[in-house]
C-alpha atoms as a PDB file:
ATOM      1  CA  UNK A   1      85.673 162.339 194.418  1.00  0.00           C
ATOM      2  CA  UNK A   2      83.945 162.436 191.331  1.00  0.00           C
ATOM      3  CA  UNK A   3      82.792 166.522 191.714  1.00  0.00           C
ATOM      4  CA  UNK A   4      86.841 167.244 192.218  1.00  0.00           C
ATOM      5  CA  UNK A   5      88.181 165.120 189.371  1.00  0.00           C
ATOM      6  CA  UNK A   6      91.214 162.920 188.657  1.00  0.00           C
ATOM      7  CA  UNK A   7      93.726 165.333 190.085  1.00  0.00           C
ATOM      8  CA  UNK A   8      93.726 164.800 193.919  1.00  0.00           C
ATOM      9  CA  UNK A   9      93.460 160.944 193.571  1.00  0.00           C
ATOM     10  CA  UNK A  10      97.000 161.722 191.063  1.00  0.00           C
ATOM     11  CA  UNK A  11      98.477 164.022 193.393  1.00  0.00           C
ATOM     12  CA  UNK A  12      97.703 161.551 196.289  1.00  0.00           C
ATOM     13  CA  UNK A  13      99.473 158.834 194.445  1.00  0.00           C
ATOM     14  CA  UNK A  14     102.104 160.769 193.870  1.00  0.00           C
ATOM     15  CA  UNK A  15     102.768 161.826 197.327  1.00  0.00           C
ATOM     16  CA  UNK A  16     102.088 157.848 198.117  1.00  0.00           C
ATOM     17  CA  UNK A  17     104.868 157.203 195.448  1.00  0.00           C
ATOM     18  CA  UNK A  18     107.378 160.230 197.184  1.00  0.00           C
ATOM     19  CA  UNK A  19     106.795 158.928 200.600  1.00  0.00           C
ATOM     20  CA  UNK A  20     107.607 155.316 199.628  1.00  0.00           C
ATOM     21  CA  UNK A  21     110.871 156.473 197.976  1.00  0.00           C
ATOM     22  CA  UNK A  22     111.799 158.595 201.039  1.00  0.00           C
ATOM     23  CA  UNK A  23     111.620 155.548 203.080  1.00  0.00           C
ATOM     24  CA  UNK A  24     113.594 152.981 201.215  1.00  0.00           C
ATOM     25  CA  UNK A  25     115.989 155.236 200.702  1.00  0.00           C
ATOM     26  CA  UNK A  26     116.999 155.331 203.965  1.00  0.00           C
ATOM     27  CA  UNK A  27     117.320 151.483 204.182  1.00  0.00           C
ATOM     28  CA  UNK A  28     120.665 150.478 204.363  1.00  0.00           C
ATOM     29  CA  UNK A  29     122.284 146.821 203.797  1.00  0.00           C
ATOM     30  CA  UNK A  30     122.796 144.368 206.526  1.00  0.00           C
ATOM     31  CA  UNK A  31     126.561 144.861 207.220  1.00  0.00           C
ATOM     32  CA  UNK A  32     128.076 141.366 206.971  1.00  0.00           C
ATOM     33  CA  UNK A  33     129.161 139.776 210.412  1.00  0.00           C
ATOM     34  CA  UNK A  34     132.858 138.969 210.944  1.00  0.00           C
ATOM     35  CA  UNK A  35     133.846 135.173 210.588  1.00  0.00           C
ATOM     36  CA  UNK A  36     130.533 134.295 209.604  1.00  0.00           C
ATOM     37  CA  UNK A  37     130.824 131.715 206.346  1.00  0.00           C
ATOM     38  CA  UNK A  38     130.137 133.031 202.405  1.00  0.00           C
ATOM     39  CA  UNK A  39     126.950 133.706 201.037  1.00  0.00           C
ATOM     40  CA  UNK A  40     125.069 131.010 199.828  1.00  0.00           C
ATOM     41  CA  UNK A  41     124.134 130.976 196.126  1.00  0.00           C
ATOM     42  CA  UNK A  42     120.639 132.782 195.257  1.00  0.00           C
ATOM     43  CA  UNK A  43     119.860 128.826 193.828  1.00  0.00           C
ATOM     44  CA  UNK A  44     120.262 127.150 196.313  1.00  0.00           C
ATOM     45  CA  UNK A  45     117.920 129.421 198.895  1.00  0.00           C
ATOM     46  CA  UNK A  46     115.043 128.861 195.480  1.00  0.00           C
ATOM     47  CA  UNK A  47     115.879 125.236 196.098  1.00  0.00           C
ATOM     48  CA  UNK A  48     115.691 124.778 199.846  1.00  0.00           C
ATOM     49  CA  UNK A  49     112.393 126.954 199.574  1.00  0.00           C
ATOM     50  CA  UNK A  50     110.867 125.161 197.458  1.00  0.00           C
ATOM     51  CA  UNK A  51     111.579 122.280 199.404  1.00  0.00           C
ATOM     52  CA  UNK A  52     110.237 123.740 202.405  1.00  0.00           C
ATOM     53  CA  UNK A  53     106.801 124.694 200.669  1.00  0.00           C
ATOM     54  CA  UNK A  54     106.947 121.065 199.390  1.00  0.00           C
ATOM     55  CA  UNK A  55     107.055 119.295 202.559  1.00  0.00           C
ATOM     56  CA  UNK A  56     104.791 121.146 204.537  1.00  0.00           C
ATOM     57  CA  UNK A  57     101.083 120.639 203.589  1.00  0.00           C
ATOM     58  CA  UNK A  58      99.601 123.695 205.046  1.00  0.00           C
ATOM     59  CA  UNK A  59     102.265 125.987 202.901  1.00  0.00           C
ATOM     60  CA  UNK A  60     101.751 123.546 200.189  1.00  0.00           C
ATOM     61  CA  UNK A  61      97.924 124.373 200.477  1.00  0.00           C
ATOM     62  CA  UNK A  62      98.525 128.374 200.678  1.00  0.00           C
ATOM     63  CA  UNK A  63     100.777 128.316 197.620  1.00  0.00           C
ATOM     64  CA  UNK A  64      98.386 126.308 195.450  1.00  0.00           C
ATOM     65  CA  UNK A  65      95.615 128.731 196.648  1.00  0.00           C
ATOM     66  CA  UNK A  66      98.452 131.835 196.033  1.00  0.00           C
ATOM     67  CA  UNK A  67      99.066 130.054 192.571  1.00  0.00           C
ATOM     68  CA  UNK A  68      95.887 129.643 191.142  1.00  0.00           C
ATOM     69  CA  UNK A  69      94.656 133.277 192.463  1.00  0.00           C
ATOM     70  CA  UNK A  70      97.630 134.646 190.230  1.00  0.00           C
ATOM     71  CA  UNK A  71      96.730 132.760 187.474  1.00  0.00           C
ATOM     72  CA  UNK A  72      93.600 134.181 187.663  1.00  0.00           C
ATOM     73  CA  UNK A  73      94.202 137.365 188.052  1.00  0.00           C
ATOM     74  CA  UNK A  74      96.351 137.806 185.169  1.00  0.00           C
ATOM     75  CA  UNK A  75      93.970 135.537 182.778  1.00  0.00           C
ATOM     76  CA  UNK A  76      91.250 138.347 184.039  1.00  0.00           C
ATOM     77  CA  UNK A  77      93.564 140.703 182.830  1.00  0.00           C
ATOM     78  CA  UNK A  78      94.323 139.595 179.445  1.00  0.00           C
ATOM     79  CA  UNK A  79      90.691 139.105 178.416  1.00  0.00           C
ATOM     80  CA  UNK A  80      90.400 143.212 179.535  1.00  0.00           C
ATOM     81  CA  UNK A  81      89.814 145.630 176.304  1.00  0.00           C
ATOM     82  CA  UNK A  82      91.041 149.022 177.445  1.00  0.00           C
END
């Protein structure tokens, strides 16, 4: 890659990006189902998730693990000097 430059691995993204947008763009919204009850408030979903990663250990283990890898990675990325 390094004889043909930057621009393929650019023009690959690029195409990467198109494709991606092509796709979603066809997604379409769940059509809501007749006599079902309201929505429930974006909140309470956070809360009942968060109190399903709470009471489980193993998804209490995998978020720690998810937590600290994040933390991480973005304390990695601060110390960078582009």
């Amino acid at each position: 890659m390094t004889t043909a430059g930057y621009t393929p691995a650019f023009l690959l993204n690029a195409a990467n990006f198109a494709v991606s947008a092509l796709l979603l763009a066809r997604l379409r919204p769940a059509r809501p189902v007749p006599g079902a009850a309201p929505g429930v408030g974006w909140t309470a979903l956070v809360r009942s998730g968060v109190h399903l990663i709470v009471g489980d250990r193993l998804l209490r283990a995998l978020a720690l693990g998810q937590l600290l890898a994040a933390l991480s990675a973005g304390a990695t990325s601060a110390l960078l000097v582009v």
